[in-house]
PDB file of N, CA and C in Angstrom:
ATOM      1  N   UNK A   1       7.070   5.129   9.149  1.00  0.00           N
ATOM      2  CA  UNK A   1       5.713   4.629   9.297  1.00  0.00           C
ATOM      3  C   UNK A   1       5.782   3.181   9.746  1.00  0.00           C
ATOM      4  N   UNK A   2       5.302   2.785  10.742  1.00  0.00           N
ATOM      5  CA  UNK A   2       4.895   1.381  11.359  1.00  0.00           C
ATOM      6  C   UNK A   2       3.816   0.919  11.091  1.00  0.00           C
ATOM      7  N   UNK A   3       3.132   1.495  10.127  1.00  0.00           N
ATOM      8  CA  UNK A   3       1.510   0.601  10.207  1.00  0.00           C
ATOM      9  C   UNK A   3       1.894  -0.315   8.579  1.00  0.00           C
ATOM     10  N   UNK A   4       1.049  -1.692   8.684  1.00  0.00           N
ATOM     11  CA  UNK A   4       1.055  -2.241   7.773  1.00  0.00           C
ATOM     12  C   UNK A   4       1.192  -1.773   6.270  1.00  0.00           C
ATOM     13  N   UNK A   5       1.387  -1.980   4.559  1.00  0.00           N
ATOM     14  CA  UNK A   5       1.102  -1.627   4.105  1.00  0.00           C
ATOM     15  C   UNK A   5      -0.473  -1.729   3.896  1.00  0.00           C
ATOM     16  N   UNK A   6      -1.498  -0.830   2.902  1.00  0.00           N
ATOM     17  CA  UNK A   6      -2.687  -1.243   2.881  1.00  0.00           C
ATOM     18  C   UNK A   6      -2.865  -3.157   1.943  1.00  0.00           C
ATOM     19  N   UNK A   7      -3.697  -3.492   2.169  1.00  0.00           N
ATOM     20  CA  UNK A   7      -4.210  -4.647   1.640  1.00  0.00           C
ATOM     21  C   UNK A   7      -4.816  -4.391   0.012  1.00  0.00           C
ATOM     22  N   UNK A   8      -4.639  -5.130  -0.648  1.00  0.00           N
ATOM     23  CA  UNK A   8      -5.591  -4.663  -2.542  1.00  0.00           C
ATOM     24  C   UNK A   8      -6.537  -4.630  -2.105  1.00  0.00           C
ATOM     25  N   UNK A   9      -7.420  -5.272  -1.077  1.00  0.00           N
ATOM     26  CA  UNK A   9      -8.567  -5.128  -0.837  1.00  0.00           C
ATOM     27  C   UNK A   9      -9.330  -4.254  -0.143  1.00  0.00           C
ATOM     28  N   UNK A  10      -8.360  -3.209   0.102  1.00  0.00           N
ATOM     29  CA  UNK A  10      -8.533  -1.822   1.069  1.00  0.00           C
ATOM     30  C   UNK A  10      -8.422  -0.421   0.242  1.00  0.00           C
ATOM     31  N   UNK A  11      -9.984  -0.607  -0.247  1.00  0.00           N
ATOM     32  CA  UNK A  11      -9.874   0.523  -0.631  1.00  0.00           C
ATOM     33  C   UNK A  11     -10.030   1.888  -0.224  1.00  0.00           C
ATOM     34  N   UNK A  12     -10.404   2.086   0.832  1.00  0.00           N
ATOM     35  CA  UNK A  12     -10.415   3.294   1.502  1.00  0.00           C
ATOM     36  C   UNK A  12      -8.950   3.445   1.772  1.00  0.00           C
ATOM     37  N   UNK A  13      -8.185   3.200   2.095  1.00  0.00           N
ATOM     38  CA  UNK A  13      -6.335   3.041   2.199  1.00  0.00           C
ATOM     39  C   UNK A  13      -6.051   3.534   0.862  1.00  0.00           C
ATOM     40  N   UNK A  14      -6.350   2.911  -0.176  1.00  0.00           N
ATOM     41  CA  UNK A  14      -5.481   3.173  -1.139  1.00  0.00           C
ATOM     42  C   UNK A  14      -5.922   4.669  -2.084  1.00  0.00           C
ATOM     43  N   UNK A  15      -7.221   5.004  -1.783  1.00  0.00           N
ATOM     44  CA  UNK A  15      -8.006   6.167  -2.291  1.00  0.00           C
ATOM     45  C   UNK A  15      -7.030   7.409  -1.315  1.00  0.00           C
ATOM     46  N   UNK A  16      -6.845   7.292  -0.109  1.00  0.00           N
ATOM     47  CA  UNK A  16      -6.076   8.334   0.624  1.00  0.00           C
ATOM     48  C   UNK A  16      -4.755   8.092  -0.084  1.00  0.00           C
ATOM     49  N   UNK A  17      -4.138   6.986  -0.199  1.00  0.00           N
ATOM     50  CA  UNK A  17      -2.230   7.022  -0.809  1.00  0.00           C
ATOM     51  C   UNK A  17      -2.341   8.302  -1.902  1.00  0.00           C
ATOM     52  N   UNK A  18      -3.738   7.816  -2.817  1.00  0.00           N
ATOM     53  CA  UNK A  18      -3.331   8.627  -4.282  1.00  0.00           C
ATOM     54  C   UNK A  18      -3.806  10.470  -3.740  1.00  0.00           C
ATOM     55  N   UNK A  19      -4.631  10.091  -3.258  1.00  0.00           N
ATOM     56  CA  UNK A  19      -4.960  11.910  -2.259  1.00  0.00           C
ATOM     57  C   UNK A  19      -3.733  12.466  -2.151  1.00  0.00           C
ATOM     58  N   UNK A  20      -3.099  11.907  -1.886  1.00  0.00           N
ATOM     59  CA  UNK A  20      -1.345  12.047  -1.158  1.00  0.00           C
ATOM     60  C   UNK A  20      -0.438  12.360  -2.293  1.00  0.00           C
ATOM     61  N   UNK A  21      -1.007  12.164  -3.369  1.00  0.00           N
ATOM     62  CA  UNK A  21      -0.037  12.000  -4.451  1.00  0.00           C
ATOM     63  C   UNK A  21       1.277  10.945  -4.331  1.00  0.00           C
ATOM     64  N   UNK A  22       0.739   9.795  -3.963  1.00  0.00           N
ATOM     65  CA  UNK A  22       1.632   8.538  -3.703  1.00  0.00           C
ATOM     66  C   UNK A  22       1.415   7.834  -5.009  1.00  0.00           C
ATOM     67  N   UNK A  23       2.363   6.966  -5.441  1.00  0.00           N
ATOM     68  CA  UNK A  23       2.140   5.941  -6.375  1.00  0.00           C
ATOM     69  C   UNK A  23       2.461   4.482  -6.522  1.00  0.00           C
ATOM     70  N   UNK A  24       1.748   4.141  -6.916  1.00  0.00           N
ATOM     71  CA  UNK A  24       1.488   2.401  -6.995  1.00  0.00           C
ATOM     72  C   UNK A  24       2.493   1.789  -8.379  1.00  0.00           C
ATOM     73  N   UNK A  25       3.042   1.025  -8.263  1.00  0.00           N
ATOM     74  CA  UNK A  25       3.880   0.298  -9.450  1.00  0.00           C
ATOM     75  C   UNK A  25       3.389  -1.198  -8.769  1.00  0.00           C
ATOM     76  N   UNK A  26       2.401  -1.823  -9.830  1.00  0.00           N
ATOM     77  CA  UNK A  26       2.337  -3.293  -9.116  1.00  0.00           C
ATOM     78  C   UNK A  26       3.469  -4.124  -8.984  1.00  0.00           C
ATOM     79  N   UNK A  27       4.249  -3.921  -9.540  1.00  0.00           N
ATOM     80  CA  UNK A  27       5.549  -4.810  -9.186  1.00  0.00           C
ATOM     81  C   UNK A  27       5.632  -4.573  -8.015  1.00  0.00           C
ATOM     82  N   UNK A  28       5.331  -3.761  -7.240  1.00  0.00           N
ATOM     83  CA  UNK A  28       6.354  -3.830  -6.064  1.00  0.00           C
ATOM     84  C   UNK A  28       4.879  -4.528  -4.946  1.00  0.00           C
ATOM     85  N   UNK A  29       3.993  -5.187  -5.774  1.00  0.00           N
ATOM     86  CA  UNK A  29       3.158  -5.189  -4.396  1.00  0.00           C
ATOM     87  C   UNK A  29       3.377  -6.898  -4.136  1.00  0.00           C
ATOM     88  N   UNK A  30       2.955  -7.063  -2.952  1.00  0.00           N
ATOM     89  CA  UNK A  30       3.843  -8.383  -2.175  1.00  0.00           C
ATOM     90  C   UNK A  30       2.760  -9.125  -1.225  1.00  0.00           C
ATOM     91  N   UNK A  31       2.923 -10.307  -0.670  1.00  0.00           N
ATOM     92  CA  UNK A  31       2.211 -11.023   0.166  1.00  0.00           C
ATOM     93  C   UNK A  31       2.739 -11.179   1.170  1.00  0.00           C
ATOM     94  N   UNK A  32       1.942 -10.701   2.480  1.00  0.00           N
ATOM     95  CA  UNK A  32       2.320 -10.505   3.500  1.00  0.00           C
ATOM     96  C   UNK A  32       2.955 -11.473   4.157  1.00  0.00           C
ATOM     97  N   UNK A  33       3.664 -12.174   4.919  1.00  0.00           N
ATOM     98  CA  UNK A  33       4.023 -13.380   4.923  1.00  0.00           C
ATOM     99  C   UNK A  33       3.265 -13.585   6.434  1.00  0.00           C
ATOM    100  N   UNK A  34       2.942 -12.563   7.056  1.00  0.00           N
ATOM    101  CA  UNK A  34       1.966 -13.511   8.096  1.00  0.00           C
ATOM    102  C   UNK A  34       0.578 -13.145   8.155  1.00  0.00           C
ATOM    103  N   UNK A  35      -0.024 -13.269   7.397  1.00  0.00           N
ATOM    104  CA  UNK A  35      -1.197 -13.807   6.524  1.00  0.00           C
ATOM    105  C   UNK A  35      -1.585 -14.573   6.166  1.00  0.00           C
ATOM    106  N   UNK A  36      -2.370 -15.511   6.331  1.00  0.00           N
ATOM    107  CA  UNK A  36      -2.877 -17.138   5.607  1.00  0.00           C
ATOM    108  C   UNK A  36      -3.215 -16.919   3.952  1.00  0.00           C
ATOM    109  N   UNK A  37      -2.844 -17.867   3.256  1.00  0.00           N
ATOM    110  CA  UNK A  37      -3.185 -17.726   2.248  1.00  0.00           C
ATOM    111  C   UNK A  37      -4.826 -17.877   1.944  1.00  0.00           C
ATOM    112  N   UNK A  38      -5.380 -16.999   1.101  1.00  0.00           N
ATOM    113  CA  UNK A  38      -6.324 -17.692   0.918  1.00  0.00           C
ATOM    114  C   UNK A  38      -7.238 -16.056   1.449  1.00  0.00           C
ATOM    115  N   UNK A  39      -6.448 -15.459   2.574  1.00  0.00           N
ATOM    116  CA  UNK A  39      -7.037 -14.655   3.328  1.00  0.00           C
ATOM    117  C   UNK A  39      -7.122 -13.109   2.497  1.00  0.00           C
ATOM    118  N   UNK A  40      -7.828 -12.233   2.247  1.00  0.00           N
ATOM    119  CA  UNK A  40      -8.030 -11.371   1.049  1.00  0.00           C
ATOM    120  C   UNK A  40      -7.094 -10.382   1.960  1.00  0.00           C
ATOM    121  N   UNK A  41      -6.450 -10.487   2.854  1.00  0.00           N
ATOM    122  CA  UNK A  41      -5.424  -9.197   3.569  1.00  0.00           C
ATOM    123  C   UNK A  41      -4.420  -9.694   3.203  1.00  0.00           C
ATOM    124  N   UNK A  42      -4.478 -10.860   2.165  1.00  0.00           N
ATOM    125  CA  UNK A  42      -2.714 -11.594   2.276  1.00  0.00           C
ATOM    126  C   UNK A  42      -1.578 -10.288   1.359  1.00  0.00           C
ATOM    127  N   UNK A  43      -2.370 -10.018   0.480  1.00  0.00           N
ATOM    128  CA  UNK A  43      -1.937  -9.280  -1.076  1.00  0.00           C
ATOM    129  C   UNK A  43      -1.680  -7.665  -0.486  1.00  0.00           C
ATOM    130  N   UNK A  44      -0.628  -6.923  -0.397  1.00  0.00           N
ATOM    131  CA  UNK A  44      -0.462  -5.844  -0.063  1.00  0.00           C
ATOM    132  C   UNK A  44      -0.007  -5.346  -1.199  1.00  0.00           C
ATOM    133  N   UNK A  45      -0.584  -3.879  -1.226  1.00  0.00           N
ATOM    134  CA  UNK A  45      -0.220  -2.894  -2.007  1.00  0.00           C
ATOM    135  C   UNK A  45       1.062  -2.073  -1.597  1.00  0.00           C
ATOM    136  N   UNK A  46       2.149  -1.238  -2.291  1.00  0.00           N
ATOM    137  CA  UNK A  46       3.261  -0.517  -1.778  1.00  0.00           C
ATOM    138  C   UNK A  46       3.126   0.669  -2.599  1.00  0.00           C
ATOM    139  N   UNK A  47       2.963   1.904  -2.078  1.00  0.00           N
ATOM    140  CA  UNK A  47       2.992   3.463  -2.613  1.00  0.00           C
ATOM    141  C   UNK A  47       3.868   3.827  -2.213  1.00  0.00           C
ATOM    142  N   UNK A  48       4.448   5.023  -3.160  1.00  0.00           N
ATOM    143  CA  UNK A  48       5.401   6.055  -2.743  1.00  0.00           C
ATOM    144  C   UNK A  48       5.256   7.088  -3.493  1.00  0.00           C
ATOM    145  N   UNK A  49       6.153   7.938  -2.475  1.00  0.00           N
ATOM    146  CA  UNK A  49       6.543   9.417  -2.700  1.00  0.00           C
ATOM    147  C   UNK A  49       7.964   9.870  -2.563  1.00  0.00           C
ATOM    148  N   UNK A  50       8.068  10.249  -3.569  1.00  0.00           N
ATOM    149  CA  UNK A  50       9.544  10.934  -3.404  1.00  0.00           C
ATOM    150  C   UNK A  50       9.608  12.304  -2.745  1.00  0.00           C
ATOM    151  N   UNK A  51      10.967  12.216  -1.525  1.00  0.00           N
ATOM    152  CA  UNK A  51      10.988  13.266  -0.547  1.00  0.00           C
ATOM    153  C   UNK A  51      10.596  14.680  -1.333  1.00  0.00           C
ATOM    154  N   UNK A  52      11.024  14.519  -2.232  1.00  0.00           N
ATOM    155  CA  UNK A  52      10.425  16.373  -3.223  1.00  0.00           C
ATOM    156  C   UNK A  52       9.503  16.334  -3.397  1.00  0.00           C
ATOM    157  N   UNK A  53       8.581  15.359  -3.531  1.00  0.00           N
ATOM    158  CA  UNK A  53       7.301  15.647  -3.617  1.00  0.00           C
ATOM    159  C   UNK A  53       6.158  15.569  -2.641  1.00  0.00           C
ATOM    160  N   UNK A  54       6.932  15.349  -0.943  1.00  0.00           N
ATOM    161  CA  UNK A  54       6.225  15.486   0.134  1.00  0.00           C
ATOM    162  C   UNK A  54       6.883  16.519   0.788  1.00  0.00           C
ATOM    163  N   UNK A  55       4.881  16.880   0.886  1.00  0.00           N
ATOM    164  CA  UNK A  55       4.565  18.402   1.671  1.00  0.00           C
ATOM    165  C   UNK A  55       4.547  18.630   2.939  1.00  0.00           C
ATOM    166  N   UNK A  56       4.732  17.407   3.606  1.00  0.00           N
ATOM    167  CA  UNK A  56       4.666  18.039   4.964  1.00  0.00           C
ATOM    168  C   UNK A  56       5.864  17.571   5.762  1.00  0.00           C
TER     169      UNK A  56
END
């Protein structure tokens, strides 16, 4: 996948991850580094799935 992760502030993004049966551990979520601070896209979220548990 090449597209950004979603933003915390994207919630339509992150409502499809969990559709997906993806999961969120906030530890792993991070600031984009080319992003201005300050900017509400700075803060990215990171989901996953383990290969056994993806269906397609």
């Amino acid at each position: 996948m090449n597209e950004p992760p979603p933003s915390l502030a994207n919630q339509r993004s992150r409502r499809v991850m969990v559709k997906l049966g993806m999961a969120r551990d906030p530890a792993d979520d991070f600031d984009h580094p080319l992003v201005p601070e300050g900017n509400p896209a700075r803060r990215n979220v990171l989901y996953r799935i383990a290969r056994a548990d993806w269906a397609g």
